[in-house]
N, C-alpha and C. Protein backbone atom coordinates (compact mmCIF):
# COMPACT_ATOMS: atom_id res chain seq x y z
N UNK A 1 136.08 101.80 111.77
CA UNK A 1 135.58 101.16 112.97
C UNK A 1 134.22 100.52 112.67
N UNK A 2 133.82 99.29 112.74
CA UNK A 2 132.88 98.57 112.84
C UNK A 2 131.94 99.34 113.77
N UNK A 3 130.25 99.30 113.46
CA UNK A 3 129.00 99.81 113.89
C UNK A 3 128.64 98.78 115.29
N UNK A 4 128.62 99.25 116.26
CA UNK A 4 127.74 98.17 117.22
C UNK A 4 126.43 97.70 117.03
N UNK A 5 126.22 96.93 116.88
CA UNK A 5 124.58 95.96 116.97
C UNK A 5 123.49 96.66 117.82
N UNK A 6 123.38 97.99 117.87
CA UNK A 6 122.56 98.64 119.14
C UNK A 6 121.28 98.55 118.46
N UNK A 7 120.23 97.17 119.21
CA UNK A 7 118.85 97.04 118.52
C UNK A 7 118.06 97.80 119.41
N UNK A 8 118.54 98.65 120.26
CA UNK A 8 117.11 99.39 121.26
C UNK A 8 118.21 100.29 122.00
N UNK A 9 117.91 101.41 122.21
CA UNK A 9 117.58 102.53 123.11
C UNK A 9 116.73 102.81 123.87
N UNK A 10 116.66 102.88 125.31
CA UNK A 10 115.26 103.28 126.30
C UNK A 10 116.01 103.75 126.86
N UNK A 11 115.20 105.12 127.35
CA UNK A 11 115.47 105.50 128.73
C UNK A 11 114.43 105.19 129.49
N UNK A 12 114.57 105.02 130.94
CA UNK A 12 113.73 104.64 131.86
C UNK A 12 114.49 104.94 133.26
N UNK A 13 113.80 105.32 133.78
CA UNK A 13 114.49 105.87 135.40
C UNK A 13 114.92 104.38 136.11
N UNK A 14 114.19 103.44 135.81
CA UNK A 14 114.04 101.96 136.49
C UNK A 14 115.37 101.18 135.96
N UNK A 15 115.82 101.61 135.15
CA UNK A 15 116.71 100.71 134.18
C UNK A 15 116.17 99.43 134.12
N UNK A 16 117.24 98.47 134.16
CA UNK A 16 116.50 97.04 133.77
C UNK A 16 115.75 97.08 135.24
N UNK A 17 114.15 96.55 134.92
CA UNK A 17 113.67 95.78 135.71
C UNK A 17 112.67 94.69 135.03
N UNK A 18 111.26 94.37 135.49
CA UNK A 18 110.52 93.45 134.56
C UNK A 18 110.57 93.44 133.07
N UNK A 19 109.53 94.83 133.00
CA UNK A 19 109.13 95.12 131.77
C UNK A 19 110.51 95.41 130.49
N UNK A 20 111.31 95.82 131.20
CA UNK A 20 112.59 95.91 130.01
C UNK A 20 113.01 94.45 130.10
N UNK A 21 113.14 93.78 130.85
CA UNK A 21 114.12 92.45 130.50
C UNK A 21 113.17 91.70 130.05
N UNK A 22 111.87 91.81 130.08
CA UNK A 22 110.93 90.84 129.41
C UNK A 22 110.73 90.83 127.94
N UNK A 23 109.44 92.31 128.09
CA UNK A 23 109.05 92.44 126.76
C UNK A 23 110.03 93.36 126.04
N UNK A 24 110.78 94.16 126.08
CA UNK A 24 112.01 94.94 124.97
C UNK A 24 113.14 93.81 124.51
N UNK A 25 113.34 93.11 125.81
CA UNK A 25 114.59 92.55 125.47
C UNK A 25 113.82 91.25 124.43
N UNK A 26 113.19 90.88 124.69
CA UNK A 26 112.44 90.05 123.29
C UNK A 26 111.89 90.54 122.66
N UNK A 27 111.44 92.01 122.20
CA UNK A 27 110.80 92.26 121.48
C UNK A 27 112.10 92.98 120.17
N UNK A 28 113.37 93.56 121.11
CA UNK A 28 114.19 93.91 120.32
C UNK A 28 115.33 92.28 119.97
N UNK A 29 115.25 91.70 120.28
CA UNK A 29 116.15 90.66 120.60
C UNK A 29 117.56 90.54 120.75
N UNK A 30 117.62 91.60 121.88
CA UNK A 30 118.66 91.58 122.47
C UNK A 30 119.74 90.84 123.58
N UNK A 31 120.79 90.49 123.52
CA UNK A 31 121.01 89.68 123.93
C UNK A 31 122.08 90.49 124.80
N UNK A 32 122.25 91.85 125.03
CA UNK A 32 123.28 92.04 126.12
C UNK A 32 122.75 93.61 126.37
N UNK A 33 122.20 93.71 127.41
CA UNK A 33 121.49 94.56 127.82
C UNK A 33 122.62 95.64 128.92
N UNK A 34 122.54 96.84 128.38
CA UNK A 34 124.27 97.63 128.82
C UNK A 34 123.47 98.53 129.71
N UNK A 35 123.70 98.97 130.74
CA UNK A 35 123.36 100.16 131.16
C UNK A 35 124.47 101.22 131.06
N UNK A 36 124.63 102.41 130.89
CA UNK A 36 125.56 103.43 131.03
C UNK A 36 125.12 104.40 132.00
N UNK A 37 125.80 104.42 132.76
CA UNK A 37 125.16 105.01 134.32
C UNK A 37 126.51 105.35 135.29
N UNK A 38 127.08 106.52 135.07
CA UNK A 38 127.89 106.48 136.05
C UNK A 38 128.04 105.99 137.85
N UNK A 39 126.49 106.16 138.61
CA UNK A 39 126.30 105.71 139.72
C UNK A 39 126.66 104.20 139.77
N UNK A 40 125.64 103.82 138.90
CA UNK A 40 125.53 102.34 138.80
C UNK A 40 126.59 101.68 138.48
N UNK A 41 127.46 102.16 137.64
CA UNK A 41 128.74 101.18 137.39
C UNK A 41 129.39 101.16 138.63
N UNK A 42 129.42 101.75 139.52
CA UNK A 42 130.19 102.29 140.56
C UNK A 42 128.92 101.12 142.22
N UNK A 43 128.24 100.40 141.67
CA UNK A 43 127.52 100.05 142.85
C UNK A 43 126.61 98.50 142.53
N UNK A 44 127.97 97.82 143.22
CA UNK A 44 127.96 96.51 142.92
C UNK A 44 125.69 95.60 143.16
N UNK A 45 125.51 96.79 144.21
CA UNK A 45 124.55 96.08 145.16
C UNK A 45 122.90 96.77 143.72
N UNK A 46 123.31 97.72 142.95
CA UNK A 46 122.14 98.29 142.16
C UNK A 46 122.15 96.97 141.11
N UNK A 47 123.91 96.32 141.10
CA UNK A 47 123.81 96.05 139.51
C UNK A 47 123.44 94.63 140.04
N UNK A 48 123.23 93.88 141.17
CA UNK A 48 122.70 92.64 141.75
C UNK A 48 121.35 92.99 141.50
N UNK A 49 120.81 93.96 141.60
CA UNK A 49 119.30 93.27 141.62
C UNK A 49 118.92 93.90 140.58
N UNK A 50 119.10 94.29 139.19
CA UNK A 50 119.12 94.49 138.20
C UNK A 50 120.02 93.21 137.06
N UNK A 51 120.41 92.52 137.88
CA UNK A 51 120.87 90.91 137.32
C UNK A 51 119.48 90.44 137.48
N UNK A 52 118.99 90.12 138.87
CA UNK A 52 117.75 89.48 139.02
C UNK A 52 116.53 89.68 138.14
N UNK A 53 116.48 91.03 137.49
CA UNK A 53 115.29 90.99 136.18
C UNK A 53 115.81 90.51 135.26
N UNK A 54 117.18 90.08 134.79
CA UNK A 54 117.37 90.20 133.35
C UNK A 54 117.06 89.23 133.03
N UNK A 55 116.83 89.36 131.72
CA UNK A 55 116.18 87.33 131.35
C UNK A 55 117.65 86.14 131.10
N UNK A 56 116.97 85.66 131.27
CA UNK A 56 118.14 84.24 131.03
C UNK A 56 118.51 84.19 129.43
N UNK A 57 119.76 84.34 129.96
CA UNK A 57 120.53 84.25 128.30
C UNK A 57 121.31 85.44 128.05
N UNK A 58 120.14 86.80 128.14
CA UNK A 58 120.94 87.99 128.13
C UNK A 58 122.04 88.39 129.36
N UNK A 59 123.14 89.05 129.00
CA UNK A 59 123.91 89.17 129.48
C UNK A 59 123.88 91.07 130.23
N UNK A 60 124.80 91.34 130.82
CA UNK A 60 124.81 92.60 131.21
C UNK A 60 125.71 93.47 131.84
N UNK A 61 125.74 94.69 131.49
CA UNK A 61 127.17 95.33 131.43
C UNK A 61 126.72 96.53 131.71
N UNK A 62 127.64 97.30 132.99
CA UNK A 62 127.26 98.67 133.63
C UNK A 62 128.41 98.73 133.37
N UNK A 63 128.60 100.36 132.54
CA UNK A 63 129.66 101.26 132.42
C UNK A 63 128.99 102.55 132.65
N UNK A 64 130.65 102.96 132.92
CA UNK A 64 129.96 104.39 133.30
C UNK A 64 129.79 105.16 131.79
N UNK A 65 129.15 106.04 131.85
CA UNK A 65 129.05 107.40 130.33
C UNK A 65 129.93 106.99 129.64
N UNK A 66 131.51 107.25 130.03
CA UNK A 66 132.75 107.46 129.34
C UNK A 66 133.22 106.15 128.75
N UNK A 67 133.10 105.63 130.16
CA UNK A 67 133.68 103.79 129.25
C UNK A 67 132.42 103.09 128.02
N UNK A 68 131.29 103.41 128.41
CA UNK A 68 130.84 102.86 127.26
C UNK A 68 130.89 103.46 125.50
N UNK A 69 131.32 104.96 125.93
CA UNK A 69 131.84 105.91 125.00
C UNK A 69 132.93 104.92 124.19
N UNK A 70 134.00 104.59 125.22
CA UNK A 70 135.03 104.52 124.82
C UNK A 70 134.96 102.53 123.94
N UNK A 71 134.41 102.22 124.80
CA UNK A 71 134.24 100.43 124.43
C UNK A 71 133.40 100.00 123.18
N UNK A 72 131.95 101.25 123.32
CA UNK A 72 130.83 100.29 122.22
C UNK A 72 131.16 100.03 121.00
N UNK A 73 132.30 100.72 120.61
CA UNK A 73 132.72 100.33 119.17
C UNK A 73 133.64 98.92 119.04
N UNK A 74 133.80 98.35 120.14
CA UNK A 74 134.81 97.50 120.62
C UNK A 74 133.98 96.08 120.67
N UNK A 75 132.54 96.11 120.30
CA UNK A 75 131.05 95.52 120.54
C UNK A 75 131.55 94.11 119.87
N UNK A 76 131.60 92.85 119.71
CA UNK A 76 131.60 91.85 118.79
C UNK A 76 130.60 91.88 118.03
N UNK A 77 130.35 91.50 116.73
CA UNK A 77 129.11 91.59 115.88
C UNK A 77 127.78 91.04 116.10
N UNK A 78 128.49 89.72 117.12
CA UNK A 78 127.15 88.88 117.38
C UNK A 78 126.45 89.39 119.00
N UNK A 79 126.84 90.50 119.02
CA UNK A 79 126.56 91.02 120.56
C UNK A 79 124.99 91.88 119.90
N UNK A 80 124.40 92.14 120.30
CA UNK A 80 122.78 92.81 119.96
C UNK A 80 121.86 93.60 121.18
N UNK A 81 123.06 94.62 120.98
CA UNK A 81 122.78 95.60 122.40
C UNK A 81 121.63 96.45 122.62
N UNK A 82 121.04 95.99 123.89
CA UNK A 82 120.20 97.09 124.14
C UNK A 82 120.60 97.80 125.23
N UNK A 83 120.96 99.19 124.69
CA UNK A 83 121.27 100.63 125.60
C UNK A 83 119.88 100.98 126.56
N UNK A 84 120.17 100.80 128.15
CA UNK A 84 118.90 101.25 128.89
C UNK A 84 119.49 102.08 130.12
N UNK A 85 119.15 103.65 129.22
CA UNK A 85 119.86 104.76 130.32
C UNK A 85 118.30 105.53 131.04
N UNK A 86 119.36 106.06 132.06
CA UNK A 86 118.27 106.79 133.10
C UNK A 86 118.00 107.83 132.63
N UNK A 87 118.26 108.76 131.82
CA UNK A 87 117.55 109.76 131.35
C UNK A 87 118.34 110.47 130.34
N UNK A 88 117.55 111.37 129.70
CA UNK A 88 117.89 111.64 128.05
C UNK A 88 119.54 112.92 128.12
N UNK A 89 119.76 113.15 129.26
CA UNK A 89 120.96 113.45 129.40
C UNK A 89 122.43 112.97 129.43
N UNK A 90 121.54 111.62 129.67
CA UNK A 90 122.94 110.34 129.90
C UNK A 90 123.23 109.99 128.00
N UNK A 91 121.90 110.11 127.41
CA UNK A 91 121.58 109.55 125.61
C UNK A 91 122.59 110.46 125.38
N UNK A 92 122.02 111.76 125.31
CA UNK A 92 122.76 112.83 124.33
C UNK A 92 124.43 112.64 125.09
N UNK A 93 125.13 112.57 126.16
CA UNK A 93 126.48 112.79 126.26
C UNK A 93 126.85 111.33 125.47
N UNK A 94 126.31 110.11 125.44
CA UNK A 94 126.39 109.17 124.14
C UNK A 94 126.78 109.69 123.14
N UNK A 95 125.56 110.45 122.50
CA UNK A 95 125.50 110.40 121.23
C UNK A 95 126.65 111.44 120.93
N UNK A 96 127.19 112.45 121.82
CA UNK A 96 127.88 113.42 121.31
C UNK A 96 129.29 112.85 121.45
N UNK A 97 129.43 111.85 122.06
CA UNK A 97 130.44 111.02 122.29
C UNK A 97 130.98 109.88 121.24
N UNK A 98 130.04 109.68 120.49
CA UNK A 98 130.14 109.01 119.12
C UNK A 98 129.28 107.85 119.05
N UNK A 99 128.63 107.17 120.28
CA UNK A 99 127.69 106.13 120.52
C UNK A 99 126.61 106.54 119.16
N UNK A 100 126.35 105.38 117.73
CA UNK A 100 125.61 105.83 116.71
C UNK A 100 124.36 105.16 117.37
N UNK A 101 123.62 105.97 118.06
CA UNK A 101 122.16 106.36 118.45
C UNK A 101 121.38 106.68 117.07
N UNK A 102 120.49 106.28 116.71
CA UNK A 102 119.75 106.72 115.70
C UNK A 102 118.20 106.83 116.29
N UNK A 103 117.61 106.29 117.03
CA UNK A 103 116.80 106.19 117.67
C UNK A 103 116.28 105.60 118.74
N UNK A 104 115.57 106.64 119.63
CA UNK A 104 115.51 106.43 121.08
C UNK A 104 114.15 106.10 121.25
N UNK A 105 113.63 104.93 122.40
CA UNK A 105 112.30 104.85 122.98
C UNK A 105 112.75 105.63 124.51
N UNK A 106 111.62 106.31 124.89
CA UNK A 106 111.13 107.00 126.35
C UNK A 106 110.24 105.95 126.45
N UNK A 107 110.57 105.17 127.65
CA UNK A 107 109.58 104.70 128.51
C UNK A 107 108.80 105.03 129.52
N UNK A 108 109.82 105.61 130.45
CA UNK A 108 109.49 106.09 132.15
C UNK A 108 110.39 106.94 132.48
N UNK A 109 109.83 108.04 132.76
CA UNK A 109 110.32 109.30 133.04
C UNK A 109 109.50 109.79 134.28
N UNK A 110 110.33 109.55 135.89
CA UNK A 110 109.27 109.74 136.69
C UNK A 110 109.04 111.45 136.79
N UNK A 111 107.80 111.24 137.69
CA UNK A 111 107.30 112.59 138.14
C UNK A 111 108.51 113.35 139.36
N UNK A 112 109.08 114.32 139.60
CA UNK A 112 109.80 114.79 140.27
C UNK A 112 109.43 116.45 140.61
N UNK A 113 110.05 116.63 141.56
CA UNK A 113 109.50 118.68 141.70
C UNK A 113 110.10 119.12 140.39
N UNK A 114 109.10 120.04 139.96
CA UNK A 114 109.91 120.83 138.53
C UNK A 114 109.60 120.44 137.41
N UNK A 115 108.93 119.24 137.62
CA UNK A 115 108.29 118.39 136.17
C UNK A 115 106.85 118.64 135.55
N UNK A 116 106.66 118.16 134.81
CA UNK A 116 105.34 118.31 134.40
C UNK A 116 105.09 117.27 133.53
N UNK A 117 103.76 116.38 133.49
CA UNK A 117 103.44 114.46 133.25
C UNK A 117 103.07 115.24 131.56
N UNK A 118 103.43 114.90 130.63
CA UNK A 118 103.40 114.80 128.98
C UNK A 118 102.55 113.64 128.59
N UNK A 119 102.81 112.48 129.08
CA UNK A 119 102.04 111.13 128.39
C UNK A 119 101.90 110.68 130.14
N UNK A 120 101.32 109.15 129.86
CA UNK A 120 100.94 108.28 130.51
C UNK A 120 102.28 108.25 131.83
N UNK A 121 103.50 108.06 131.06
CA UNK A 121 104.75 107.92 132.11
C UNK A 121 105.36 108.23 132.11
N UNK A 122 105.52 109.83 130.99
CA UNK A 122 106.97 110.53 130.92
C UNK A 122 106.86 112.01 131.54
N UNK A 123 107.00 112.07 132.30
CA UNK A 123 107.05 113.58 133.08
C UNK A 123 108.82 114.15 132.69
N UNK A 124 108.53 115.71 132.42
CA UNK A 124 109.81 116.05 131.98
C UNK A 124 109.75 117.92 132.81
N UNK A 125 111.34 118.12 132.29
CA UNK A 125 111.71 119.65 132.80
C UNK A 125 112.27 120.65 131.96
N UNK A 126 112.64 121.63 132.07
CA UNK A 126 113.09 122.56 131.05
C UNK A 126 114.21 121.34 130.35
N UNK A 127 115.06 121.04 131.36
CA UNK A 127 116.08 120.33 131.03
C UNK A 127 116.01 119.71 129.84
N UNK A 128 114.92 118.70 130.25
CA UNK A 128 114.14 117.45 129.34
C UNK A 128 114.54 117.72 127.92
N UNK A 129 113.25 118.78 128.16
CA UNK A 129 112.61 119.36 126.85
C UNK A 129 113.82 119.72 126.15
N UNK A 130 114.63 120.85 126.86
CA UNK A 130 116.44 121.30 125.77
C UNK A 130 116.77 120.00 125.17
N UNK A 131 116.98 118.98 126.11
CA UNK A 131 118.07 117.73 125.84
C UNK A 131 117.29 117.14 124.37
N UNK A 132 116.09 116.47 124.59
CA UNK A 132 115.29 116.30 123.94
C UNK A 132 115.08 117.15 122.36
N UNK A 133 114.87 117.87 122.58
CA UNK A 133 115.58 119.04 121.06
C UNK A 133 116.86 119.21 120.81
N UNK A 134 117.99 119.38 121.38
CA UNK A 134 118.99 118.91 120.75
C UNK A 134 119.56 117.49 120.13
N UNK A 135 118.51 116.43 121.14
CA UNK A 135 119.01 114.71 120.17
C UNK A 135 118.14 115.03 118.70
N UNK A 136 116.98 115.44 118.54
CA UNK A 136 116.16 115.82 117.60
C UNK A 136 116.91 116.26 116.44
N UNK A 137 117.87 117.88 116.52
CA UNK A 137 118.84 118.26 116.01
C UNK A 137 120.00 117.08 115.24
N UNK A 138 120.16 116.85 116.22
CA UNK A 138 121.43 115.54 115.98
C UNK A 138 120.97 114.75 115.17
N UNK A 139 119.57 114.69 115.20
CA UNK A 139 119.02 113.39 113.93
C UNK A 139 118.59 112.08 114.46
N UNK A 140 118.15 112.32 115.79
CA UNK A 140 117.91 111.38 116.77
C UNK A 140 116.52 111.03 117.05
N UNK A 141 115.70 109.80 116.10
CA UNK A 141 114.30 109.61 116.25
C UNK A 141 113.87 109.48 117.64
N UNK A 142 113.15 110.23 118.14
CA UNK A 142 112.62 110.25 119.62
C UNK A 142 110.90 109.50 120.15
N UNK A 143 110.35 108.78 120.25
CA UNK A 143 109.27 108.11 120.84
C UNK A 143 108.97 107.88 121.77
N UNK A 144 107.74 108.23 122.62
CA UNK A 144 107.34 107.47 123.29
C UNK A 144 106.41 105.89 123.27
N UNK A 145 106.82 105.02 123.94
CA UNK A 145 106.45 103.83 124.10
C UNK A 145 106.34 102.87 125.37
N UNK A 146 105.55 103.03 125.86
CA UNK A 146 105.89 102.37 127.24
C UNK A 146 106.22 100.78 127.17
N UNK A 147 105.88 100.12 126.06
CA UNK A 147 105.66 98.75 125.97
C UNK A 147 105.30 98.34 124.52
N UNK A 148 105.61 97.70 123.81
CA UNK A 148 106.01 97.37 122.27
C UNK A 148 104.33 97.10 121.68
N UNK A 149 103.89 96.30 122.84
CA UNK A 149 102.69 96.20 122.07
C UNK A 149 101.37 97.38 122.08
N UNK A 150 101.96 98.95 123.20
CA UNK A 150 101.54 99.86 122.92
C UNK A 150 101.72 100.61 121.84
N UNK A 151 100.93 101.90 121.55
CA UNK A 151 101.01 102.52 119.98
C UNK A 151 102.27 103.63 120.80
N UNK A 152 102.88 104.30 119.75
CA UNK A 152 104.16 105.07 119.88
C UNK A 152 103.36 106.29 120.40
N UNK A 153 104.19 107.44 120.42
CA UNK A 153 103.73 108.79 120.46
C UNK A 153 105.03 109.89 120.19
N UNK A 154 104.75 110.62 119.46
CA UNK A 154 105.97 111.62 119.16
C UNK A 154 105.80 112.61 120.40
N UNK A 155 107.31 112.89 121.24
CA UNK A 155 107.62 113.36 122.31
C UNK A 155 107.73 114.75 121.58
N UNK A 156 108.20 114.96 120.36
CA UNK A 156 108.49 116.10 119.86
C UNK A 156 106.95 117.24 119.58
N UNK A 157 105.86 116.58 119.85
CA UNK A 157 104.67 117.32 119.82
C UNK A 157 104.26 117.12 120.77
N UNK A 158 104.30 116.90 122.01
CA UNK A 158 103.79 117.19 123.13
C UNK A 158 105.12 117.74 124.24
N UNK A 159 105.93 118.20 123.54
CA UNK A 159 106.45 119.45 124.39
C UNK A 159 106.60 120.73 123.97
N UNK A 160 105.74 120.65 122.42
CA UNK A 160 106.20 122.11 121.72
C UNK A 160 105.29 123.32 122.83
C-alpha cells in the first residue's frame, strides 16, 4: 500500500480556522486539509464555516475516525495532507488504526474543568497526559507549537 503525503499533524480544539488555514497550511504546503472528527463529519453547518477559513486552493475533507482509517491510504500522491484533529485521542485511535503519524504539532488545547494550562495554549488531563505517552511509545514525535514561526516545546517534559 502506497504512504499518504501527510505533511502536518495538529491538534487543535478549533480545527480549521485562521491560523491553521493560513500559516500551517502554507507553512506545511498543504493542499487538502482533512479533519477526522466523528461529530463533524456528521454536521454539514460545522463543516460550512470551517470551508470559510480554508485558503483558496486547499481543499477539504471531514471523515469520521474510521473512514479516514479506512480511506488515507487510498490518498493520490499529489494530495499533501494536513491531518487537523480535536484532540490527541482522536491522533492515537489514527495511529493505532494504521494512519502513519510520525509526528504531531499541539497547538490549542483549551482550558476545561479537570485541566491544568502546561504552555501558553495547551491545557491537558490525566487523559491527555496517558494518550500523550502512549503516541510517545508508538514512536510518535510530539511538540508544542502554536504557530511555525514560534520556537517548539517538548510536551513530553512538561507533563512529567
Amino acid at each position: 500500500m502506497p504512504e499518504p503525503n501527510i505533511v502536518l499533524v495538529r491538534i487543535d480544539n478549533r480545527l480549521i480556522h485562521g491560523q491553521v488555514a493560513t500559516a500551517w497550511a502554507q507553512h506545511s504546503g498543504a493542499n487538502l486539509l482533512l479533519v477526522p472528527n466523528d461529530d463533524v463529519a456528521q454536521n454539514p453547518t460545522r463543516q460550512s464555516l470551517m470551508n470559510l477559513a480554508a485558503p483558496k486552493g486547499a481543499q477539504t475533507r471531514y471523515f469520521s475516525i474510521q473512514k479516514t482509517i479506512d480511506v488515507i491510504h487510498k490518498a493520490a500522491p499529489r494530495q499533501l495532507i494536513a491531518i487537523i484533529a480535536e484532540t490527541p485521542q482522536d491522533v492515537l485511535k489514527l495511529v493505532e488504526g494504521g494512519v502513519p503519524i510520525k509526528k504531531v504539532n499541539i497547538g490549542n488545547m483549551h482550558m476545561s474543568e479537570g485541566k491544568k494550562q502546561i504552555s501558553k495554549a495547551v491545557c491537558v488531563d490525566e487523559d491527555d497526559i496517558a494518550t500523550f505517552k502512549k503516541l510517545a511509545e508508538l514512536g510518535v514525535e510530539l511538540e508544542i507549537q502554536r504557530v511555525p514561526t514560534e520556537g517548539k516545546e517538548n510536551i513530553l517534559e512538561l507533563i512529567k
